[in-house]
Protein backbone atom coordinates (compact mmCIF):
# COMPACT_ATOMS: atom_id res chain seq x y z
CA UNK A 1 1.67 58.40 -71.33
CA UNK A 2 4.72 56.58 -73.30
CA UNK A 3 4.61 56.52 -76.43
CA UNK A 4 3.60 53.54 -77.54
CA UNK A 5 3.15 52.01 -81.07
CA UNK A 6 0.63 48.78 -81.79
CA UNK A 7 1.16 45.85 -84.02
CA UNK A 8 -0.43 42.80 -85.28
CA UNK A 9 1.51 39.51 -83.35
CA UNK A 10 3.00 36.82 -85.91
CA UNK A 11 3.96 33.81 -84.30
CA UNK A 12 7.65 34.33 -83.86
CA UNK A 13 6.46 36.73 -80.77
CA UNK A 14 4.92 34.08 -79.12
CA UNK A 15 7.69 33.41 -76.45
CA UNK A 16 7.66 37.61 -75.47
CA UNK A 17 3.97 37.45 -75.86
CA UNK A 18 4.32 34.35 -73.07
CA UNK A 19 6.01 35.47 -70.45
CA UNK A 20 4.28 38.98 -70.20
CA UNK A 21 1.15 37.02 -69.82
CA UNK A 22 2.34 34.93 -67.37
CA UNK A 23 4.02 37.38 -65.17
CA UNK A 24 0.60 39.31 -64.89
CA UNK A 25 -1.16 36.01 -64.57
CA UNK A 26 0.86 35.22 -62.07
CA UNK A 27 1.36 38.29 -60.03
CA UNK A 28 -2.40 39.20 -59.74
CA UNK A 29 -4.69 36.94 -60.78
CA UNK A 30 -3.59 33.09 -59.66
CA UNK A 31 -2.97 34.06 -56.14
CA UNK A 32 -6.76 32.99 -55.34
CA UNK A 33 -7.12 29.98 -57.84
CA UNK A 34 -6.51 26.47 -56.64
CA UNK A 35 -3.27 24.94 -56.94
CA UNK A 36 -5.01 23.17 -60.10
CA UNK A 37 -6.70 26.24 -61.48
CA UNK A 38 -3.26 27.67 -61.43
CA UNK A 39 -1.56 24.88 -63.15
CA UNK A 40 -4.19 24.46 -65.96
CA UNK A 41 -4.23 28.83 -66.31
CA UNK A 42 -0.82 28.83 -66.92
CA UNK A 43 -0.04 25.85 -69.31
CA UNK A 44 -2.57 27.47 -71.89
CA UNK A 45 -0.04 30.51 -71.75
CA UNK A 46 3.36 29.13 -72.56
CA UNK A 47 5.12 30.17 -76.08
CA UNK A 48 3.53 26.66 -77.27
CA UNK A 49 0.13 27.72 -76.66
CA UNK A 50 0.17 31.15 -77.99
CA UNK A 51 1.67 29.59 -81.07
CA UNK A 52 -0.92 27.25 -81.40
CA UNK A 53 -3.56 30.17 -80.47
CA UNK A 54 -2.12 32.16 -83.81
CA UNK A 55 -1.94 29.38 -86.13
CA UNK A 56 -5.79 28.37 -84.97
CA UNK A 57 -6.98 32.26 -85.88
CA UNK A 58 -6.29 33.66 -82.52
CA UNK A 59 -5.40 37.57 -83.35
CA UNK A 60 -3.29 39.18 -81.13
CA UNK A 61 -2.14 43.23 -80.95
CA UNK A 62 1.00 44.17 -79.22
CA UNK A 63 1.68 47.27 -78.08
CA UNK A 64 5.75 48.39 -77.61
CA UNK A 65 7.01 51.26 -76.58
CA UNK A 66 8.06 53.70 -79.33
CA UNK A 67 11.59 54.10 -77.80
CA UNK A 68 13.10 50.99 -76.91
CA UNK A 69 10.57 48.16 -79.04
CA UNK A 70 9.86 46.29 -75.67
CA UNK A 71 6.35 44.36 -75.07
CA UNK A 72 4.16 46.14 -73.07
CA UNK A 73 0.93 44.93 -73.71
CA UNK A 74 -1.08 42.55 -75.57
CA UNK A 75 -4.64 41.87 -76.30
CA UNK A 76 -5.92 38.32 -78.09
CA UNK A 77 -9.07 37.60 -79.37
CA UNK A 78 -9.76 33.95 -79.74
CA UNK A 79 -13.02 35.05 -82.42
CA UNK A 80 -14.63 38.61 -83.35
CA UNK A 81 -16.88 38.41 -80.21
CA UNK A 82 -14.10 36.89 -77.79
CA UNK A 83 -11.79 38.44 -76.02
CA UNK A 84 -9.22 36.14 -75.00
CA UNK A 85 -6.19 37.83 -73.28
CA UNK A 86 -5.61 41.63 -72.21
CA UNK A 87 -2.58 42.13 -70.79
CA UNK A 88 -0.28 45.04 -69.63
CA UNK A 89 3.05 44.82 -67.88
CA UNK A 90 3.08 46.13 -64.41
CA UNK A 91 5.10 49.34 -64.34
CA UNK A 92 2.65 49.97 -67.66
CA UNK A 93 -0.81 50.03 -65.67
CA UNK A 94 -2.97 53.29 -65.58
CA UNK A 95 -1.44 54.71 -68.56
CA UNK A 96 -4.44 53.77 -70.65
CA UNK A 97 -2.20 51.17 -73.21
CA UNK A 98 -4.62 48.37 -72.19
CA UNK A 99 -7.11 51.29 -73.26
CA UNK A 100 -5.35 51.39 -76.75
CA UNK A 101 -5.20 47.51 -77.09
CA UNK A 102 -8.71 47.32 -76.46
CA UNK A 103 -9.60 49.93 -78.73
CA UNK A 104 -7.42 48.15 -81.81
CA UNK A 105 -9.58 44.82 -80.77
CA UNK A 106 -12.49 47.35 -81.67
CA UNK A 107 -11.65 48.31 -85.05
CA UNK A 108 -10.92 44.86 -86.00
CA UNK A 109 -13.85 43.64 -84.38
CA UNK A 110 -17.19 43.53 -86.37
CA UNK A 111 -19.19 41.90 -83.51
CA UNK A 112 -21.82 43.62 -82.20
CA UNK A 113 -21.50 41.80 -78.44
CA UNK A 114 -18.08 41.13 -77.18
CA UNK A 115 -17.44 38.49 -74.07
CA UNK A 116 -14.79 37.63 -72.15
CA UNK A 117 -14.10 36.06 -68.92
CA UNK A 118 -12.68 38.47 -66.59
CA UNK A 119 -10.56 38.17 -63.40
CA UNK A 120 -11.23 39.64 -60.28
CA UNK A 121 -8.90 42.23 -60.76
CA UNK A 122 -9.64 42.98 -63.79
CA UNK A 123 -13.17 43.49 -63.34
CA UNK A 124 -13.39 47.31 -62.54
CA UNK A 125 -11.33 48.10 -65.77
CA UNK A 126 -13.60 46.03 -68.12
CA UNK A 127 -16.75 47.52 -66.24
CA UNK A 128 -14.87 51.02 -67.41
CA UNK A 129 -14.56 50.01 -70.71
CA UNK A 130 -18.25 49.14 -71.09
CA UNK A 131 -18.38 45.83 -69.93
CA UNK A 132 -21.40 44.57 -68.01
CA UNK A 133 -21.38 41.28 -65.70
CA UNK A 134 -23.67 38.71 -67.23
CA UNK A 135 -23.86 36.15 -64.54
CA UNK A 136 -22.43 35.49 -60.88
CA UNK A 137 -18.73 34.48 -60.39
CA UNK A 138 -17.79 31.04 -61.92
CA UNK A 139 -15.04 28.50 -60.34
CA UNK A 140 -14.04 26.22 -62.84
CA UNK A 141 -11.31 23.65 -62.02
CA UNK A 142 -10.26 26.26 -59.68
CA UNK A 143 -9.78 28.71 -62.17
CA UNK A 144 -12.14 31.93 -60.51
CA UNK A 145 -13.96 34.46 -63.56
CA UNK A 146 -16.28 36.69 -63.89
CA UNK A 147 -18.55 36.16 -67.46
CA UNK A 148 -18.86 39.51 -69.17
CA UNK A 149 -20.22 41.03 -72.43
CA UNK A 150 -19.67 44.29 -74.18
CA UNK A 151 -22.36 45.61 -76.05
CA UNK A 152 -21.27 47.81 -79.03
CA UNK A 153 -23.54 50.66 -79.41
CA UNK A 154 -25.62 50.53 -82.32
CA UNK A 155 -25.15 54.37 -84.33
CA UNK A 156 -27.95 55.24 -86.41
């Protein structure tokens, strides 16, 4: 595992915060959204709308690696029970940083059921954090998700 360190986002890491998003976005996800479901995914992830997303109360985590400060990850929740954006850059996967992420989302968290609207790919990994499916596939605007929830455990 790298070592890896996690901070709170401010909005001056908007524009790094951007284009890891969209290379993901665009590398694994978009490839079975309409051209329109592509366009309208991607222009709510430019710098300008992650800006926007932090100055309306969006909270984001970034995670860099300890050695050279580069972006590596990067969870958003829009509210304490929505989770907006959980991203990891590719040579970064399986080495449990979106794991991490998640897990800071946690702590700051105080929701007791968590959604968010997961991709196809993406759907295993949430179902391995403790996600369960909550309805059938959606296709909005050609944008294809799959509506999930997290259920904290309640500890007596």
């Amino acid at each position: 595992m790298k070592p890896v360190s996690i901070y709170p986002a401010h909005e001056s890491d908007a524009l790094d915060i951007s284009n890891l998003i969209i290379e993901s976005v665009s590398k694994f996800i978009t490839n079975e959204f309409t051209a329109q479901g592509r366009k309208l995914m991607l222009s709510s992830m430019t710098e300008d709308s992650i800006r926007k997303n932090l100055q309306q109360g969006f909270t984001y985590f970034l995670a860099k690696d300890s050695r050279d400060r580069k972006l590596i990850g990067v969870v958003g929740m829009k509210s304490p029970d929505y989770l907006f954006h959980l991203f990891i850059e590719e040579s970064s996967h399986n080495k449990g940083i979106a794991t991490q992420l998640w897990q800071e989302a946690l702590v700051w968290s105080d929701a007791t059921e968590i959604s968010v609207n997961a991709s196809r790919y993406a759907l295993k990994f949430y179902q391995k954090l403790g996600f369960i499916k909550v309805d059938e596939m959606k296709d909005v605007n050609g944008v294809i998700y799959f509506p999930m929830k997290y259920f904290r455990s309640q500890v007596v």
